[in-house]
C-alpha atoms as a PDB file:
ATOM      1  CA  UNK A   1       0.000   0.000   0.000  1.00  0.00           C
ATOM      2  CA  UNK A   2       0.785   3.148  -1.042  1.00  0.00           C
ATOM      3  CA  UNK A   3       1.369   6.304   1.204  1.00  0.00           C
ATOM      4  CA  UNK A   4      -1.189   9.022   0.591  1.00  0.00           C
ATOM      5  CA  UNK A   5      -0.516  11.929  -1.662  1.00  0.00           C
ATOM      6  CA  UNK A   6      -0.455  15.056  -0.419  1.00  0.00           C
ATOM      7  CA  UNK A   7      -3.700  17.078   0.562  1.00  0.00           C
ATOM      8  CA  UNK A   8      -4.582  19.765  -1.828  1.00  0.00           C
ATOM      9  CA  UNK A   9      -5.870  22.589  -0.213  1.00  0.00           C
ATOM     10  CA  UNK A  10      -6.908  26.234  -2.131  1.00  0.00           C
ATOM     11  CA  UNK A  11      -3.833  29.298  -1.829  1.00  0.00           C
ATOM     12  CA  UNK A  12      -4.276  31.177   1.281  1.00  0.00           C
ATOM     13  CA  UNK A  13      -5.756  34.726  -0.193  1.00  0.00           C
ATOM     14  CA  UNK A  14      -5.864  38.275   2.421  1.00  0.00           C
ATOM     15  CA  UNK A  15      -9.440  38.715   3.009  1.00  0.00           C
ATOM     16  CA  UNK A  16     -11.076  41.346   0.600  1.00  0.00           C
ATOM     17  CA  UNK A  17     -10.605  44.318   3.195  1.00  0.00           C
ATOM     18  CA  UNK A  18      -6.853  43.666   3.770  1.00  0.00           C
ATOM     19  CA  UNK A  19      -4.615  45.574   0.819  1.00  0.00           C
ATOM     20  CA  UNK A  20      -2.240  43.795  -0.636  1.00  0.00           C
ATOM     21  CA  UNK A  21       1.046  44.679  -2.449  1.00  0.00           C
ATOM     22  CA  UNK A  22       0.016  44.407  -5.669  1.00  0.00           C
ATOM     23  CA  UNK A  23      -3.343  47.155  -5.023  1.00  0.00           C
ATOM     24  CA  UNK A  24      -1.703  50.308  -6.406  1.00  0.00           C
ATOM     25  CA  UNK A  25      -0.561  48.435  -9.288  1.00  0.00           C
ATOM     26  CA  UNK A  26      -3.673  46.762  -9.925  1.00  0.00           C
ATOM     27  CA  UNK A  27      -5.865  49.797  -9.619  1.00  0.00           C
ATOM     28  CA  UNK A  28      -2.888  51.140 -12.064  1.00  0.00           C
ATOM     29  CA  UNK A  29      -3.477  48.520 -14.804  1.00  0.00           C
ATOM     30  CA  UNK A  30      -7.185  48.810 -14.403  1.00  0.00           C
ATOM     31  CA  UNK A  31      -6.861  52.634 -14.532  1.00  0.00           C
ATOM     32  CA  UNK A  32      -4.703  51.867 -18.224  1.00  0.00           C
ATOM     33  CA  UNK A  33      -7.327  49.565 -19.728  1.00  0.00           C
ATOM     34  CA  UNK A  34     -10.037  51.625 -18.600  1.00  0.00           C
ATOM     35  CA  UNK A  35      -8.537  54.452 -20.520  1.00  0.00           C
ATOM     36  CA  UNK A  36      -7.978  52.314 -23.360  1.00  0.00           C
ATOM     37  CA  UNK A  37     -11.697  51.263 -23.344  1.00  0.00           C
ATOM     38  CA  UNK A  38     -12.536  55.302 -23.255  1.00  0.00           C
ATOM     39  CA  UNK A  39     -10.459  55.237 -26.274  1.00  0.00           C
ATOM     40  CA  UNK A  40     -12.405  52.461 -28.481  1.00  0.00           C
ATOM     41  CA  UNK A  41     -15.781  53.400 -26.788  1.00  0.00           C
ATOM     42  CA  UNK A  42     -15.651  57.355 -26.098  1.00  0.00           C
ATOM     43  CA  UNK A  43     -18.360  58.651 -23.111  1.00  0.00           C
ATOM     44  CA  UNK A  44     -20.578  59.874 -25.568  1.00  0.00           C
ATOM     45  CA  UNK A  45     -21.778  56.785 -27.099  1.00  0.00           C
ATOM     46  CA  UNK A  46     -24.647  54.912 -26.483  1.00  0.00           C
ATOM     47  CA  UNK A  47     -23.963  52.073 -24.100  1.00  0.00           C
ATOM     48  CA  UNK A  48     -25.147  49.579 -27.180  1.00  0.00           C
ATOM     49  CA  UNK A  49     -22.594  51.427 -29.541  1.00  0.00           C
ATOM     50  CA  UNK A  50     -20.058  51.297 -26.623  1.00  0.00           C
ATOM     51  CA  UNK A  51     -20.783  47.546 -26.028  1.00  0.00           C
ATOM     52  CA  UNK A  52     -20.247  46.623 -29.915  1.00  0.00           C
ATOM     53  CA  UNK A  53     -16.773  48.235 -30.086  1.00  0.00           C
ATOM     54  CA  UNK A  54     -15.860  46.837 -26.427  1.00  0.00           C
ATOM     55  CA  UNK A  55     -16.941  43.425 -27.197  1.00  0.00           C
ATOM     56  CA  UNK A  56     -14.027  43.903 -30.310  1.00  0.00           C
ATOM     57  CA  UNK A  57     -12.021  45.165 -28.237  1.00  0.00           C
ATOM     58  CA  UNK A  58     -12.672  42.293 -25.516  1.00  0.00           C
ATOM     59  CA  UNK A  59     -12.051  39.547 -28.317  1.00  0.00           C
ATOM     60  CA  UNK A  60      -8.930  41.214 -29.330  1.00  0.00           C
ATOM     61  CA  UNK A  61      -6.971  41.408 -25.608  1.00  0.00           C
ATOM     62  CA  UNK A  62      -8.745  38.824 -24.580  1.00  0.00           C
ATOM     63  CA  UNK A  63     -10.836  39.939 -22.105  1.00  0.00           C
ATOM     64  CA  UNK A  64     -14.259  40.561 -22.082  1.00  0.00           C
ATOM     65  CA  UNK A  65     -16.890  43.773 -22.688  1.00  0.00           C
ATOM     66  CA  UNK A  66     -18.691  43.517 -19.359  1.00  0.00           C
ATOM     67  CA  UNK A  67     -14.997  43.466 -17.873  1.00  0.00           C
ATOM     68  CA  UNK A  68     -14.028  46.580 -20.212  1.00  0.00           C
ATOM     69  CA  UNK A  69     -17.145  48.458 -19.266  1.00  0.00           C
ATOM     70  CA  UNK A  70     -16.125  48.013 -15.791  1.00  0.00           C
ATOM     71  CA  UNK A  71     -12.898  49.688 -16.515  1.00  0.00           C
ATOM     72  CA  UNK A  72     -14.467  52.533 -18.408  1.00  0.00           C
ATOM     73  CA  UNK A  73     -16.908  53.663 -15.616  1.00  0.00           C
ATOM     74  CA  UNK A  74     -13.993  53.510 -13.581  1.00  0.00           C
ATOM     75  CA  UNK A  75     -11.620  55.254 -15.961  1.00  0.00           C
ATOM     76  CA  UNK A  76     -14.660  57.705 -16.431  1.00  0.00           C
ATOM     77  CA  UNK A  77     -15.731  58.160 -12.647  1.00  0.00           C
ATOM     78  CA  UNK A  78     -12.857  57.293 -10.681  1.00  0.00           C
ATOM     79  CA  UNK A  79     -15.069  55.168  -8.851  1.00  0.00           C
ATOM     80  CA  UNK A  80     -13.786  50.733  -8.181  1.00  0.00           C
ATOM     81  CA  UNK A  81     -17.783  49.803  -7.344  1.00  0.00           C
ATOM     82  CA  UNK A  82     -21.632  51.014  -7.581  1.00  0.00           C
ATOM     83  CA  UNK A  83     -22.175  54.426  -5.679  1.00  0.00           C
ATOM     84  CA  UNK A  84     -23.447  54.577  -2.387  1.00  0.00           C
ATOM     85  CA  UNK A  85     -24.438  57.098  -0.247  1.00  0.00           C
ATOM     86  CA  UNK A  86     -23.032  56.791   3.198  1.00  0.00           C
ATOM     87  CA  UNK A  87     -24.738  60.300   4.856  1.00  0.00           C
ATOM     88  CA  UNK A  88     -26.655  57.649   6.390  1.00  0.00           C
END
């Protein structure tokens, strides 16, 4: 009989709140493509227009338009998630 292989357990991740090293660069990177999406898909288009040329885009760097529209709002607002109010 064999001895048993060794126990596979998932990467240890920092919880969500916890910043990691890598934050300034990834808000850096997602700051880049989200100005790249404002290039393809300027502010003025119609989301449906913006979604066509995004989706290209997507297909292209291989990511995808939801993603890319994601980056624009944030590129555009300067804003990582959905507003909230917090005056309570």
């Amino acid at each position: 009989m064999s001895a048993p292989g060794p126990t596979c357990r998932p990467p240890s991740s920092p919880s969500p709140a916890a910043p990691t090293a890598g934050t300034p660069k990834r808000l850096a990177v997602r700051r880049e493509l989200g100005l790249l999406a404002l290039q393809v898909a300027p502010g003025y288009l119609s989301d449906r227009q913006a979604e066509e040329a995004l989706d290209v885009l997507g297909d292209w760097i291989g990511g995808t338009a939801e993603q890319l529209f994601a980056e624009r709002r944030y590129a555009l607002t300067g804003t990582r998630g959905p507003s909230r109010d917090r005056r309570g």
